[in-house]
N, C-alpha and C. Protein backbone atom coordinates (compact mmCIF):
# COMPACT_ATOMS: atom_id res chain seq x y z
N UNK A 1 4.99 -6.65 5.43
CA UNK A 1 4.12 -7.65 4.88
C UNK A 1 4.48 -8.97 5.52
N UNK A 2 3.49 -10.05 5.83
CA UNK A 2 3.90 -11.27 6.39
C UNK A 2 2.91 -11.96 5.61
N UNK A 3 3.40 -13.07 5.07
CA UNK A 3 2.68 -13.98 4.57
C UNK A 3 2.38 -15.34 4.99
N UNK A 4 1.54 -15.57 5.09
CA UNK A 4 1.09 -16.48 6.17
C UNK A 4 0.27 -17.79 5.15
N UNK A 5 0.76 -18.97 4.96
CA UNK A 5 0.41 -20.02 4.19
C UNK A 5 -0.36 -21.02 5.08
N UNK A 6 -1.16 -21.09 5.10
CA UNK A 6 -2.37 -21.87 5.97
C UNK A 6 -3.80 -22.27 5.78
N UNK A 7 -4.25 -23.37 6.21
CA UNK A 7 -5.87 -23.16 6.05
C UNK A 7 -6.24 -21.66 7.02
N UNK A 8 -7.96 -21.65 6.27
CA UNK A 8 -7.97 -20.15 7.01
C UNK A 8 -8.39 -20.03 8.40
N UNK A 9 -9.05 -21.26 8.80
CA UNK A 9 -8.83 -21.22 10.32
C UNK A 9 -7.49 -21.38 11.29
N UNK A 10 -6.70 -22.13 10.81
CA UNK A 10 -5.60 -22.31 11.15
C UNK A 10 -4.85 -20.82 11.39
N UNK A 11 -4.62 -20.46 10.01
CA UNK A 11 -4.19 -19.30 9.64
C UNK A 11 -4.87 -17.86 10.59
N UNK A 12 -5.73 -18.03 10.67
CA UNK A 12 -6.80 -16.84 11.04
C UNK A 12 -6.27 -16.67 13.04
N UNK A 13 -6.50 -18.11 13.44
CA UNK A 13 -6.32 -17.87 14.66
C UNK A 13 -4.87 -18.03 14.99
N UNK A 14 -3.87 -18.13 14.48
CA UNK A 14 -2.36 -17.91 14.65
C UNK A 14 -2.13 -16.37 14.63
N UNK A 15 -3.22 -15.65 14.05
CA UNK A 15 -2.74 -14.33 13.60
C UNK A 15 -2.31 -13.32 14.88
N UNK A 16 -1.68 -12.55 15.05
CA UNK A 16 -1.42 -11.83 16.59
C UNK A 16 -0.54 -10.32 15.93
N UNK A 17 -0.67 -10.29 14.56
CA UNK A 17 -0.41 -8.80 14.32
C UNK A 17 -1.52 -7.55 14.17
N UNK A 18 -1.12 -6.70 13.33
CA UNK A 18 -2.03 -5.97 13.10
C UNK A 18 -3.14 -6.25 11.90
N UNK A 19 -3.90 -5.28 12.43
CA UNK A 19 -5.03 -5.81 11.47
C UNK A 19 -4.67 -5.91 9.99
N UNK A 20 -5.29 -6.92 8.92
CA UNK A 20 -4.59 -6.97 7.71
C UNK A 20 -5.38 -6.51 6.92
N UNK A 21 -4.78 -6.04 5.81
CA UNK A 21 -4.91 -4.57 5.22
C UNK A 21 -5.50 -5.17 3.61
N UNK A 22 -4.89 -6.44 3.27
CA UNK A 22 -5.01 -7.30 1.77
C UNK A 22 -4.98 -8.89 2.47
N UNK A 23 -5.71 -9.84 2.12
CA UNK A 23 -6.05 -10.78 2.52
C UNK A 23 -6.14 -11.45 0.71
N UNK A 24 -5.49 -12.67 0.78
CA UNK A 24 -5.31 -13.06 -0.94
C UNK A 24 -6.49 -14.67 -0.71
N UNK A 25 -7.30 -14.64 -0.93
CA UNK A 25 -7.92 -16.45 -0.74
C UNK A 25 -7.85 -17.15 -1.80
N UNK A 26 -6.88 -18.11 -1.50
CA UNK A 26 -6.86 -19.34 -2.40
C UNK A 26 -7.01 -21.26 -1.89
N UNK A 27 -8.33 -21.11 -1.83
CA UNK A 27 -8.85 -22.08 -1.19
C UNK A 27 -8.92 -23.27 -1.44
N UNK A 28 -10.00 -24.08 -1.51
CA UNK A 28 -10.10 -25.45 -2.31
C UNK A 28 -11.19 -25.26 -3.67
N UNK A 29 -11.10 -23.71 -3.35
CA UNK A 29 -12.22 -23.32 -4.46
C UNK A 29 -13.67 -23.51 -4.61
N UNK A 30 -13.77 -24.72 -3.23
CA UNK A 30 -15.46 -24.71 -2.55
C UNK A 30 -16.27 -23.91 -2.07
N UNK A 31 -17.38 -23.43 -2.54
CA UNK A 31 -18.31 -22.32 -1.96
C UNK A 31 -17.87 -22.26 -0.31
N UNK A 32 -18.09 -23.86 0.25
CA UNK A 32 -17.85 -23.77 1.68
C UNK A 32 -16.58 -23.16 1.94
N UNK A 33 -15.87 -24.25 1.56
CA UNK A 33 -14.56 -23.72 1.97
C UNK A 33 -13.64 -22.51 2.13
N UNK A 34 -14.29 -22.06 0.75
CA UNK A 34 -14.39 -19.99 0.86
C UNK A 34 -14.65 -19.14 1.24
N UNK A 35 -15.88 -19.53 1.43
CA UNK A 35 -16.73 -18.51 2.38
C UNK A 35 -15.95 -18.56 3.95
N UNK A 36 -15.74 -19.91 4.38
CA UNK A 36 -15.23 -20.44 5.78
C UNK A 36 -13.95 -19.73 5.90
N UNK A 37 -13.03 -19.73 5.18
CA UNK A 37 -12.18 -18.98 4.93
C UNK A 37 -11.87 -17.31 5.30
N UNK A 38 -13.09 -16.93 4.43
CA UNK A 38 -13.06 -15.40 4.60
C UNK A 38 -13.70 -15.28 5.94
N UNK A 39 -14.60 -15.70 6.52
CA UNK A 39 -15.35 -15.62 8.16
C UNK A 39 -14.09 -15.90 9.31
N UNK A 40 -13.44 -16.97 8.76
CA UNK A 40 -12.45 -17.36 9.94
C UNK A 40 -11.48 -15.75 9.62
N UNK A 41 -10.67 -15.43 8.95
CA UNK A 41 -10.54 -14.45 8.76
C UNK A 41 -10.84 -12.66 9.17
N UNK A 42 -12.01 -12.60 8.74
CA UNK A 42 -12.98 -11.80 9.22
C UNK A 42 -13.01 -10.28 10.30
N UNK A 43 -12.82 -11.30 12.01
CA UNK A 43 -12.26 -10.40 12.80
C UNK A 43 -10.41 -10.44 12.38
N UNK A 44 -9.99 -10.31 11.97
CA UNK A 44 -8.86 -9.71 11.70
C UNK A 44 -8.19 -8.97 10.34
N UNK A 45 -9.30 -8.43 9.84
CA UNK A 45 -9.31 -7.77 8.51
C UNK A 45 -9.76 -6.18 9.53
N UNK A 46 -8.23 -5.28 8.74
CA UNK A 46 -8.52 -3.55 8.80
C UNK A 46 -10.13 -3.53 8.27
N UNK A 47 -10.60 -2.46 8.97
CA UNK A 47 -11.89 -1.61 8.29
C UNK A 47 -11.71 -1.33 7.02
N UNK A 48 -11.01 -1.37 6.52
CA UNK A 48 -10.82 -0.77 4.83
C UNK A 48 -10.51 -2.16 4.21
N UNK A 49 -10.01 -3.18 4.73
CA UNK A 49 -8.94 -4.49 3.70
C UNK A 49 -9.78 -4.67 2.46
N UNK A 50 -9.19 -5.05 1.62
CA UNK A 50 -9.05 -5.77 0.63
C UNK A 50 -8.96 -7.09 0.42
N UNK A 51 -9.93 -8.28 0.01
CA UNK A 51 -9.51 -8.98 -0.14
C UNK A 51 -9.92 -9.61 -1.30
N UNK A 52 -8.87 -10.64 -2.28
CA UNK A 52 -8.97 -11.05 -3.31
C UNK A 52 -8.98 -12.59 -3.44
N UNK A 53 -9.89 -12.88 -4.39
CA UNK A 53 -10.45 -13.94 -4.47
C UNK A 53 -9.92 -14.54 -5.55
N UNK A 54 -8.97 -15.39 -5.51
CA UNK A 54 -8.81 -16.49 -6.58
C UNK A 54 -9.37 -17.56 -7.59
N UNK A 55 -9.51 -17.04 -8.88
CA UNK A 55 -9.85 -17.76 -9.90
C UNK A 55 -11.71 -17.79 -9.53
N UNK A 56 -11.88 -16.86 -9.55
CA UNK A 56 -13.60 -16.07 -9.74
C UNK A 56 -14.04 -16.36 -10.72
N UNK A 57 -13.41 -16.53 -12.17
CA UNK A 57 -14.17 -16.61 -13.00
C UNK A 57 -13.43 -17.52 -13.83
N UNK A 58 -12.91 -18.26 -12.85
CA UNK A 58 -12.57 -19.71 -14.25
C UNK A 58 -14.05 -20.98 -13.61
N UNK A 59 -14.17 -21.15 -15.09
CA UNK A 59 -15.00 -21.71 -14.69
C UNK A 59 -15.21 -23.56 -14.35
N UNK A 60 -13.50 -23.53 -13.90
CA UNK A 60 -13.47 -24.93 -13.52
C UNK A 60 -13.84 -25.02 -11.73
N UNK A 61 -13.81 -23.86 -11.07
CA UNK A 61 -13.96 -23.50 -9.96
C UNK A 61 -14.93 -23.02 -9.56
N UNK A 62 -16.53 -23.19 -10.14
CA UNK A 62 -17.69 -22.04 -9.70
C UNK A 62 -17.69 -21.93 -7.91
N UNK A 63 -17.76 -22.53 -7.22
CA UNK A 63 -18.06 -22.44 -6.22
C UNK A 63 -16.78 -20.84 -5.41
N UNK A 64 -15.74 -20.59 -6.00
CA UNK A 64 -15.54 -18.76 -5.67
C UNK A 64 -16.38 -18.32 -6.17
N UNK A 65 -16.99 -17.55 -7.45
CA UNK A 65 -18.49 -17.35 -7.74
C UNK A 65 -19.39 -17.22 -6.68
N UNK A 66 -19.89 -18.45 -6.16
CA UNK A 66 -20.65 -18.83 -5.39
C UNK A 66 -20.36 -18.24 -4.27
N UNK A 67 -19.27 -18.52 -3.80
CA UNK A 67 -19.01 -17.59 -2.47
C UNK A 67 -19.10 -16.12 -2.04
N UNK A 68 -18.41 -15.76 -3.28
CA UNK A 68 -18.41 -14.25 -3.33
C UNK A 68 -19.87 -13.81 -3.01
N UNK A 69 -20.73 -14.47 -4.02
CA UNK A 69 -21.87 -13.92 -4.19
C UNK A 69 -22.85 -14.15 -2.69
N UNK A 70 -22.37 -14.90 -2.34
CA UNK A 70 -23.28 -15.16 -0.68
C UNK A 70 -22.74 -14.80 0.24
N UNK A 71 -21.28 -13.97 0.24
CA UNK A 71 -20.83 -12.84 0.85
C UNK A 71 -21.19 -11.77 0.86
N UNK A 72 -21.63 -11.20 -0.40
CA UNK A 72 -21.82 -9.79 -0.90
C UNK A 72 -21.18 -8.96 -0.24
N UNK A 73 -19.86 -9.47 -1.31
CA UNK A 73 -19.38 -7.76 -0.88
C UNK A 73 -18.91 -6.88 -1.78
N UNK A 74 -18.82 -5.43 -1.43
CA UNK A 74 -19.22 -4.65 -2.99
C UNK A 74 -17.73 -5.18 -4.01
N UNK A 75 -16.74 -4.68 -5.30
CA UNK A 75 -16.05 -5.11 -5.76
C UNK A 75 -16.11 -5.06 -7.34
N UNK A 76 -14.88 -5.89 -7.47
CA UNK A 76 -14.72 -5.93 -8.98
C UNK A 76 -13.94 -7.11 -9.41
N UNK A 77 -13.97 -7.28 -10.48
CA UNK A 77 -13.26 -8.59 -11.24
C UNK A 77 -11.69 -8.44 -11.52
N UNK A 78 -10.84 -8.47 -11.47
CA UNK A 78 -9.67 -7.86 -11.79
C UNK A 78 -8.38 -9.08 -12.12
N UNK A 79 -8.61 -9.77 -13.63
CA UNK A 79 -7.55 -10.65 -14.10
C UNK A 79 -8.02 -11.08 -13.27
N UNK A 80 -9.59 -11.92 -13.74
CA UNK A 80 -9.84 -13.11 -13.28
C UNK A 80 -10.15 -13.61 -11.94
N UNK A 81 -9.46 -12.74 -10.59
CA UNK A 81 -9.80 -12.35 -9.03
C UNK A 81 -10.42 -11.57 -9.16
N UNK A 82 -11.71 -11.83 -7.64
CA UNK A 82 -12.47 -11.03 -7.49
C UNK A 82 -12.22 -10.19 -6.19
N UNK A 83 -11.58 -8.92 -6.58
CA UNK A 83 -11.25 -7.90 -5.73
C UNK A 83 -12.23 -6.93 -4.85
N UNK A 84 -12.57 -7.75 -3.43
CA UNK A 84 -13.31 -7.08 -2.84
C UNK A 84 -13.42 -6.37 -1.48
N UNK A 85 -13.53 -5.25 -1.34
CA UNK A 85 -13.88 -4.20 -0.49
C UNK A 85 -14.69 -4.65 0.71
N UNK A 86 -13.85 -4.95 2.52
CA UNK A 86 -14.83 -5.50 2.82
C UNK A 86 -15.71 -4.52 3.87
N UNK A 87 -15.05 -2.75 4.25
CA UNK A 87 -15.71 -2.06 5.03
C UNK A 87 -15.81 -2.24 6.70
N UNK A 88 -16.76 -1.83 7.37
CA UNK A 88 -16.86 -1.94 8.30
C UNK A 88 -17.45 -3.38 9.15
N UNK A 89 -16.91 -3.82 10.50
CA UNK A 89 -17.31 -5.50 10.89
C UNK A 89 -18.84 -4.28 11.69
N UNK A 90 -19.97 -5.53 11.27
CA UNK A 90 -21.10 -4.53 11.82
C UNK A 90 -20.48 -4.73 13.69
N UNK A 91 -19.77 -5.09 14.27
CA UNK A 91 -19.16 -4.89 15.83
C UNK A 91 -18.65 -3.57 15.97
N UNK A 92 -17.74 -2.91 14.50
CA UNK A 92 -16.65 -1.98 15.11
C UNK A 92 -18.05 -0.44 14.37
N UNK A 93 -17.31 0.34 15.99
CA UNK A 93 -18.50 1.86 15.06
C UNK A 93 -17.79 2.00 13.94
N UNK A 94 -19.10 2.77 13.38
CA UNK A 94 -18.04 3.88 12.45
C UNK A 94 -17.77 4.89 12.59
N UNK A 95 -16.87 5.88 11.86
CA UNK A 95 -16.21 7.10 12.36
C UNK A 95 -17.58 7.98 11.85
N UNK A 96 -18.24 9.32 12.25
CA UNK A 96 -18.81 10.51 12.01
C UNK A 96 -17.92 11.34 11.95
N UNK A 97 -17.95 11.67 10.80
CA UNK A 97 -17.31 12.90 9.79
C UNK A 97 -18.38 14.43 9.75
N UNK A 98 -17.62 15.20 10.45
CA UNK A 98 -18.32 16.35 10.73
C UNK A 98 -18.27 17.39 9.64
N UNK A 99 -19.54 17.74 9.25
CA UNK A 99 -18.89 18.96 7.96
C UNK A 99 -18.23 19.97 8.16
């Protein structure tokens, strides 16, 4: 695990490991700033990652809300973070699973 404390562009383009697997966003809590966040991010999230969204549903912060929701990505609420599934980058194929 490496934890990496940064804005997310900052953060995003320093990155030079492997793809990351859980991605935690704790932003300025601005729609922009969140969303910007998870995009700068983005190409360097595994096909499967996880990433969780800080304070989703307090409602001194709507704009995570906001973000999430103009992300769409599938998920769940979990203590207040919104824990979401982000799948395949439409760039990388996907695998065909043969019966």
């Amino acid at each position: 695990m490496r934890f990496v404390q940064d804005t997310g562009e900052a953060g995003a383009a320093q990155w030079n490991g492997a793809p990351v697997d859980l991605l935690f966003i704790d932003s300025t809590h601005t729609r922009e700033d969140t969303v910007a966040e998870f995009r700068a991010w983005r190409t360097n999230l595994a096909p499967t990652a996880i990433v969780v969204f800080h304070d989703y549903d307090n409602p001194a912060f709507p704009g995570v809300a906001e973000a999430v929701e103009e992300l769409d990505l599938p998920g769940r609420v979990v203590g207040g973070s919104y824990v979401g599934e982000v799948g395949p980058r439409p760039d990388q194929p996907t695998a065909s699973v043969k019966p």
